[in-house]
PDB file of N, CA and C in Angstrom:
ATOM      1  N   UNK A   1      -3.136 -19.584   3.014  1.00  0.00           N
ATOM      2  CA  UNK A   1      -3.002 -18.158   3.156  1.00  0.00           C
ATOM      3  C   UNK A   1      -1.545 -17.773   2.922  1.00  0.00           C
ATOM      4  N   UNK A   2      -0.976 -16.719   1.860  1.00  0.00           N
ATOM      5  CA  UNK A   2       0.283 -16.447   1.998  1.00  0.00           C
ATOM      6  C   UNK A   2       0.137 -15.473   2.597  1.00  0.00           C
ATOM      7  N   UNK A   3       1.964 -15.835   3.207  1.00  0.00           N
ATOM      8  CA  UNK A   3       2.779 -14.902   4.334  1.00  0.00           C
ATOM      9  C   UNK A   3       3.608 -14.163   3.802  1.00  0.00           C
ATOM     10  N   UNK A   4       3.488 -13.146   4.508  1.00  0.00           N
ATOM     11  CA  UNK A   4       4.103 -11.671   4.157  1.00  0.00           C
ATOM     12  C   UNK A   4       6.373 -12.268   4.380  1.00  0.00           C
ATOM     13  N   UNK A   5       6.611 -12.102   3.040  1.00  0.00           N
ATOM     14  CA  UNK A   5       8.078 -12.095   2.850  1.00  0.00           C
ATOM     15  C   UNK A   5       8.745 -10.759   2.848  1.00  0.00           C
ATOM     16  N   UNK A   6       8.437  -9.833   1.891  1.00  0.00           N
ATOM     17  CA  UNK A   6       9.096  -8.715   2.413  1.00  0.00           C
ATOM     18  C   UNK A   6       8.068  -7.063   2.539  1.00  0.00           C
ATOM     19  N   UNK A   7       8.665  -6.405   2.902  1.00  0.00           N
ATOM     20  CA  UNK A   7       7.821  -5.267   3.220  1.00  0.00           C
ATOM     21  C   UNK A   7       8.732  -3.920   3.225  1.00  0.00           C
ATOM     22  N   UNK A   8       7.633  -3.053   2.551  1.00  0.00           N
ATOM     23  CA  UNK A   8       8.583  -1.652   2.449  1.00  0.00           C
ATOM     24  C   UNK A   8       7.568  -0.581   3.331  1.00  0.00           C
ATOM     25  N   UNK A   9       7.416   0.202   4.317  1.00  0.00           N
ATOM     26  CA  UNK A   9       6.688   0.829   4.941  1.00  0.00           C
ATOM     27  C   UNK A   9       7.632   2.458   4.947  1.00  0.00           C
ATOM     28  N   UNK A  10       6.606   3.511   4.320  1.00  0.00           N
ATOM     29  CA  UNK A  10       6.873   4.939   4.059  1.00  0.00           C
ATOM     30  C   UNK A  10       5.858   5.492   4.939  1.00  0.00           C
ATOM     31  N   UNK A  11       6.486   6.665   5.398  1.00  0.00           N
ATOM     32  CA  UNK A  11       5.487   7.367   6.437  1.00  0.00           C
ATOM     33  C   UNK A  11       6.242   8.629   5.679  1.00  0.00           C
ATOM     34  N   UNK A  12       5.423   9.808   4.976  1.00  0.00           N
ATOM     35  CA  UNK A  12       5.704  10.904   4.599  1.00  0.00           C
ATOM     36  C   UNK A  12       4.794  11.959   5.332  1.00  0.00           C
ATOM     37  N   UNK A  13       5.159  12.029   6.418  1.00  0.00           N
ATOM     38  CA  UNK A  13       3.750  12.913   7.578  1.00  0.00           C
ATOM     39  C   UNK A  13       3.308  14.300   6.917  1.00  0.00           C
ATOM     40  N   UNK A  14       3.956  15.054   6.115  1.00  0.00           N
ATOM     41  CA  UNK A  14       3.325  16.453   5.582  1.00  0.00           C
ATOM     42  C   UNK A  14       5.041  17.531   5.440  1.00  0.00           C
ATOM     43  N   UNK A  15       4.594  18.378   4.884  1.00  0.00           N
ATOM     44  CA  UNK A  15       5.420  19.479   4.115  1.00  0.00           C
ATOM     45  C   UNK A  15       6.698  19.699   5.391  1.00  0.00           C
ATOM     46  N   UNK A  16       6.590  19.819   6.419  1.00  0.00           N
ATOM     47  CA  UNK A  16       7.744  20.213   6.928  1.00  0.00           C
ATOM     48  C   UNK A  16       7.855  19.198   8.273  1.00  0.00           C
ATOM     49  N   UNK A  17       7.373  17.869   7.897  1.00  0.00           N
ATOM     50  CA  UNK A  17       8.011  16.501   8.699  1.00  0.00           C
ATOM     51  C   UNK A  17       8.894  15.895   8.045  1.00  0.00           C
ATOM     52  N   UNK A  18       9.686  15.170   8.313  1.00  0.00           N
ATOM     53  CA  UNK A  18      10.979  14.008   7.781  1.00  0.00           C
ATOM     54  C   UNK A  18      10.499  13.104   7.538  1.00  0.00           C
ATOM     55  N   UNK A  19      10.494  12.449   6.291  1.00  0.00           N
ATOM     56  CA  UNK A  19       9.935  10.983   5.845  1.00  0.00           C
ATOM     57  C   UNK A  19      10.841  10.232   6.379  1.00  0.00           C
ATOM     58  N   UNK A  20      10.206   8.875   6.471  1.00  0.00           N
ATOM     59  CA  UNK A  20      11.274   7.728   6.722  1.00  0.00           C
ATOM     60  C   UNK A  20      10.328   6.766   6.158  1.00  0.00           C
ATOM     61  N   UNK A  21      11.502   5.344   6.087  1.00  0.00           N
ATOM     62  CA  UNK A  21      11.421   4.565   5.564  1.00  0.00           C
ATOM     63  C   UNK A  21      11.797   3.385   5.681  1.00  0.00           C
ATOM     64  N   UNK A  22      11.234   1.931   6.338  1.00  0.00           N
ATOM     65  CA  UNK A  22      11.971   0.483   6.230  1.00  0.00           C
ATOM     66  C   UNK A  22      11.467  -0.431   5.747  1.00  0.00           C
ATOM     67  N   UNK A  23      12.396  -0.729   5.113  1.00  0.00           N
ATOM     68  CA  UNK A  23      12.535  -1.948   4.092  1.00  0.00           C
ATOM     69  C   UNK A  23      12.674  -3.568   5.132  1.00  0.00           C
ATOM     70  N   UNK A  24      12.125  -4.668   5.089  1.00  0.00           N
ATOM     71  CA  UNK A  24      12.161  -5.559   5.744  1.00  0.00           C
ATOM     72  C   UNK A  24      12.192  -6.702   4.913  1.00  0.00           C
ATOM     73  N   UNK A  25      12.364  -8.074   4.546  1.00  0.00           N
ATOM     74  CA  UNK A  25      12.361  -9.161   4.393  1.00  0.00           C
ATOM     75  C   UNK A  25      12.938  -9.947   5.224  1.00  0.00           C
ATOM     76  N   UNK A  26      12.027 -11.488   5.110  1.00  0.00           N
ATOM     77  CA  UNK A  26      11.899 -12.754   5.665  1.00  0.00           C
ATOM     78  C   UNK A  26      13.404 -13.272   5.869  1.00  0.00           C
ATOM     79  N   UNK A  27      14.297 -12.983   5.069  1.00  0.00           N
ATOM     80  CA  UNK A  27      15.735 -13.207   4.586  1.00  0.00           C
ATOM     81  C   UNK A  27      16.769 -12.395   5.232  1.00  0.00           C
ATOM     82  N   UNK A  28      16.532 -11.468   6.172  1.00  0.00           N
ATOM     83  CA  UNK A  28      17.195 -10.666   7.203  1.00  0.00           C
ATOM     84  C   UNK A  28      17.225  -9.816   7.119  1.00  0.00           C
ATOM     85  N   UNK A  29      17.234  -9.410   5.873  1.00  0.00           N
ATOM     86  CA  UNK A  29      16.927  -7.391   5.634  1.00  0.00           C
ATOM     87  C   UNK A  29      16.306  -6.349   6.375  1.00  0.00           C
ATOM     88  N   UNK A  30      16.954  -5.782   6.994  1.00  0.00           N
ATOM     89  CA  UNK A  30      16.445  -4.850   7.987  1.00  0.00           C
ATOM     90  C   UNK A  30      16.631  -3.623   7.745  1.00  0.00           C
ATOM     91  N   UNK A  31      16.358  -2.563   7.152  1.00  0.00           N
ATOM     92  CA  UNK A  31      16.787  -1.521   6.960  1.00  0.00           C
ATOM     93  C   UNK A  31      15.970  -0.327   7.133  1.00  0.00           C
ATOM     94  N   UNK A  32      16.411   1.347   6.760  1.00  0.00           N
ATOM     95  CA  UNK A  32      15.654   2.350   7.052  1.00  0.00           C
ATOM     96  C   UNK A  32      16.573   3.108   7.121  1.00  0.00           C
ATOM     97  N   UNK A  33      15.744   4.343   6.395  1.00  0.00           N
ATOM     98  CA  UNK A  33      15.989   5.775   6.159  1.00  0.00           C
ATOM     99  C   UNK A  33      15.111   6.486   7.154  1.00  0.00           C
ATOM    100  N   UNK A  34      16.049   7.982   6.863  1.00  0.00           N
ATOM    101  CA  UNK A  34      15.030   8.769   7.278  1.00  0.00           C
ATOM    102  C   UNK A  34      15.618  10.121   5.944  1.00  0.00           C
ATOM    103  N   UNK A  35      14.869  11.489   5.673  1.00  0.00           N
ATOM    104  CA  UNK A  35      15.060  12.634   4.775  1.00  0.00           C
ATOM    105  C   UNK A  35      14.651  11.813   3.381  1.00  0.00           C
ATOM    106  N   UNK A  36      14.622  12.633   2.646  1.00  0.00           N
ATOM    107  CA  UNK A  36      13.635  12.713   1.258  1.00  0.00           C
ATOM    108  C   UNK A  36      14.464  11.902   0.253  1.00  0.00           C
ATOM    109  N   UNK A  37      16.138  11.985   0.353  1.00  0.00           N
ATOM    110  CA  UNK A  37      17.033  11.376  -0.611  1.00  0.00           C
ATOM    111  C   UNK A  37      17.268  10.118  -0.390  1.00  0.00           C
ATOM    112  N   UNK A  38      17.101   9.804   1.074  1.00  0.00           N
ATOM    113  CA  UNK A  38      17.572   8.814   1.496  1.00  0.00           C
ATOM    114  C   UNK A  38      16.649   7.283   1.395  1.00  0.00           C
ATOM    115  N   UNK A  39      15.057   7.980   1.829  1.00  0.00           N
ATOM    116  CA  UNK A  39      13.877   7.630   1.577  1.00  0.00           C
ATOM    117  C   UNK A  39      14.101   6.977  -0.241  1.00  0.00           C
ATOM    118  N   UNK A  40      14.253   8.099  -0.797  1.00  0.00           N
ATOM    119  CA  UNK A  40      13.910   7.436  -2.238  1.00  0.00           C
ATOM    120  C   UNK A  40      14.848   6.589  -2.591  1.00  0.00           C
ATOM    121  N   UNK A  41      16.224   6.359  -2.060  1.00  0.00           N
ATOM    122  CA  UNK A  41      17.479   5.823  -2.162  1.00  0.00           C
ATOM    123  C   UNK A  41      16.898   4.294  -1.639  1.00  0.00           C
ATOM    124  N   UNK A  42      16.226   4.481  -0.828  1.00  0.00           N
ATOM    125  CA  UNK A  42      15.705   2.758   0.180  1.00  0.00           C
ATOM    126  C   UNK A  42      14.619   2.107  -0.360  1.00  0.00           C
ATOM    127  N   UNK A  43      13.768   2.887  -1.515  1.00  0.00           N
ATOM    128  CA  UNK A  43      12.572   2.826  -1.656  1.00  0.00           C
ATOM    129  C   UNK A  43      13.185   1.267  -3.390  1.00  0.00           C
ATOM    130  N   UNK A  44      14.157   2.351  -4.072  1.00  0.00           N
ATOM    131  CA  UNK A  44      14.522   2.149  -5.240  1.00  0.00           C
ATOM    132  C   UNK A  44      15.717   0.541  -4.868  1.00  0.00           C
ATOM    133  N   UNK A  45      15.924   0.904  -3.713  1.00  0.00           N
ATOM    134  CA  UNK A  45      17.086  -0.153  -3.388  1.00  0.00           C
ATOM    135  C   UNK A  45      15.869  -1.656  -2.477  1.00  0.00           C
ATOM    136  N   UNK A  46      14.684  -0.888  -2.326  1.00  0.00           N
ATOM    137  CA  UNK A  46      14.094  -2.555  -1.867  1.00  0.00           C
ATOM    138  C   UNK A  46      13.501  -3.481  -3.633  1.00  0.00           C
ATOM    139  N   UNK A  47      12.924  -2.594  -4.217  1.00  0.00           N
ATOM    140  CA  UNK A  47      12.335  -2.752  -5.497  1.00  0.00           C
ATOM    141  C   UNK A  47      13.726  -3.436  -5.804  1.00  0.00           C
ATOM    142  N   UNK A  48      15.136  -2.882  -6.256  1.00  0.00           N
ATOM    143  CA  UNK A  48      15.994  -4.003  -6.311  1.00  0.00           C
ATOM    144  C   UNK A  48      16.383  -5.172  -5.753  1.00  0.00           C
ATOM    145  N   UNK A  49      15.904  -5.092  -4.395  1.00  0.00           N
ATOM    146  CA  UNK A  49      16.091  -6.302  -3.461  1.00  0.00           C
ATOM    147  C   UNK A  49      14.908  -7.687  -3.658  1.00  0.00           C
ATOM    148  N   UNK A  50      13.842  -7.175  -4.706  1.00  0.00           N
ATOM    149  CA  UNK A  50      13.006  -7.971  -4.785  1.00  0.00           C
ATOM    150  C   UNK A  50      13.136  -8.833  -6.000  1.00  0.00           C
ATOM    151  N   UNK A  51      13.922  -8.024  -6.285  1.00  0.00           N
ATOM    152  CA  UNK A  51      14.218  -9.149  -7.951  1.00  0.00           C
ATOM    153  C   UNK A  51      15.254 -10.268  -7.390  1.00  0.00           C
ATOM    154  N   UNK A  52      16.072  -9.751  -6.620  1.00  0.00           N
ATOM    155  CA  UNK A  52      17.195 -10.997  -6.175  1.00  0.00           C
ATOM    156  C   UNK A  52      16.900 -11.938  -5.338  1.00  0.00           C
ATOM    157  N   UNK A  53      16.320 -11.667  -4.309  1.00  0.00           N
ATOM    158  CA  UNK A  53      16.332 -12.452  -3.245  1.00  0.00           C
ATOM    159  C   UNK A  53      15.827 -13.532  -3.622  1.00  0.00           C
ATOM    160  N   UNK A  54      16.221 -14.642  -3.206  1.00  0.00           N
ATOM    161  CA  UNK A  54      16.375 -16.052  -3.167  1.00  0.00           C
ATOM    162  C   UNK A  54      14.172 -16.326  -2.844  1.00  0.00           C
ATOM    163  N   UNK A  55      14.151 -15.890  -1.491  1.00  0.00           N
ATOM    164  CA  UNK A  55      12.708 -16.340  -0.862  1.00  0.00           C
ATOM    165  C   UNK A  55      11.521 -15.733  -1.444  1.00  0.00           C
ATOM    166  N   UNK A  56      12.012 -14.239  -2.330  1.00  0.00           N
ATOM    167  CA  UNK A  56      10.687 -13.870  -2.899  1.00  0.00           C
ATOM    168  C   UNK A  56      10.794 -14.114  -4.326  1.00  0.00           C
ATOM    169  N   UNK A  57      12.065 -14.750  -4.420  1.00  0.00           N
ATOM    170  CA  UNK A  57      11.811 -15.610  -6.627  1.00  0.00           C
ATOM    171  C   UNK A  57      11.030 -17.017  -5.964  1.00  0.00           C
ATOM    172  N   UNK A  58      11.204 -17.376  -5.099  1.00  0.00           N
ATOM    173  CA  UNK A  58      10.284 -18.938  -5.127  1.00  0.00           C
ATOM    174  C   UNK A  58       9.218 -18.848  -4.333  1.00  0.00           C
ATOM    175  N   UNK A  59       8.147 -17.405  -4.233  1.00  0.00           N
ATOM    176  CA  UNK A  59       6.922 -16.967  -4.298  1.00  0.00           C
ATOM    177  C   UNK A  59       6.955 -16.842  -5.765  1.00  0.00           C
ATOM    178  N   UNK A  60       7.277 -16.146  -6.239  1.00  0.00           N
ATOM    179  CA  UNK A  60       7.209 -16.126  -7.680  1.00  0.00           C
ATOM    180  C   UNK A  60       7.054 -16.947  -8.264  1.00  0.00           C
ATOM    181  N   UNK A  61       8.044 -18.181  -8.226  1.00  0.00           N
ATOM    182  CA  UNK A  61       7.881 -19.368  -8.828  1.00  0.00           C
ATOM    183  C   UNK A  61       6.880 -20.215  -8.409  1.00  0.00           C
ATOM    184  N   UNK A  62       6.405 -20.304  -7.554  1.00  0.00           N
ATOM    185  CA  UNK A  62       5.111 -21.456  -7.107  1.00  0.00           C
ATOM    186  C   UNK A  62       4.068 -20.207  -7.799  1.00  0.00           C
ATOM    187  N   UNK A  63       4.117 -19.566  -8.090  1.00  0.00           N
ATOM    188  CA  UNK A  63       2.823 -18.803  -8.285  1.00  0.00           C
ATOM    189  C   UNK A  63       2.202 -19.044  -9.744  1.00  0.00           C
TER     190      UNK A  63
END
């Protein structure tokens, strides 16, 4: 069974709530937004975090 390495979780509740946003990996990454710029700023910056990281290229690679 594979295990969850990293994770991006968005909660956009409706028109006049505050989105937020955290970014997590196995590798220490802990992060989170909250507002609409910041959100898309964390969203675009985990998608970059997935190409680098060391633990989710060697999911990749056994795959």
């Amino acid at each position: 069974m594979p295990r969850i390495v990293g994770m991006l979780h968005v909660v956009a509740p409706g028109r006049s709530a505050v989105p937020t946003a955290t970014s997590k990996c196995a590798c220490g990454r802990d992060r989170s937004a909250a507002g609409q710029r910041h959100v898309l700023a964390l969203i675009a910056d985990h998608t970059a975090h997935r190409d680098h990281c060391q633990l989710l290229a060697e999911g990749r690679d056994a795959a």
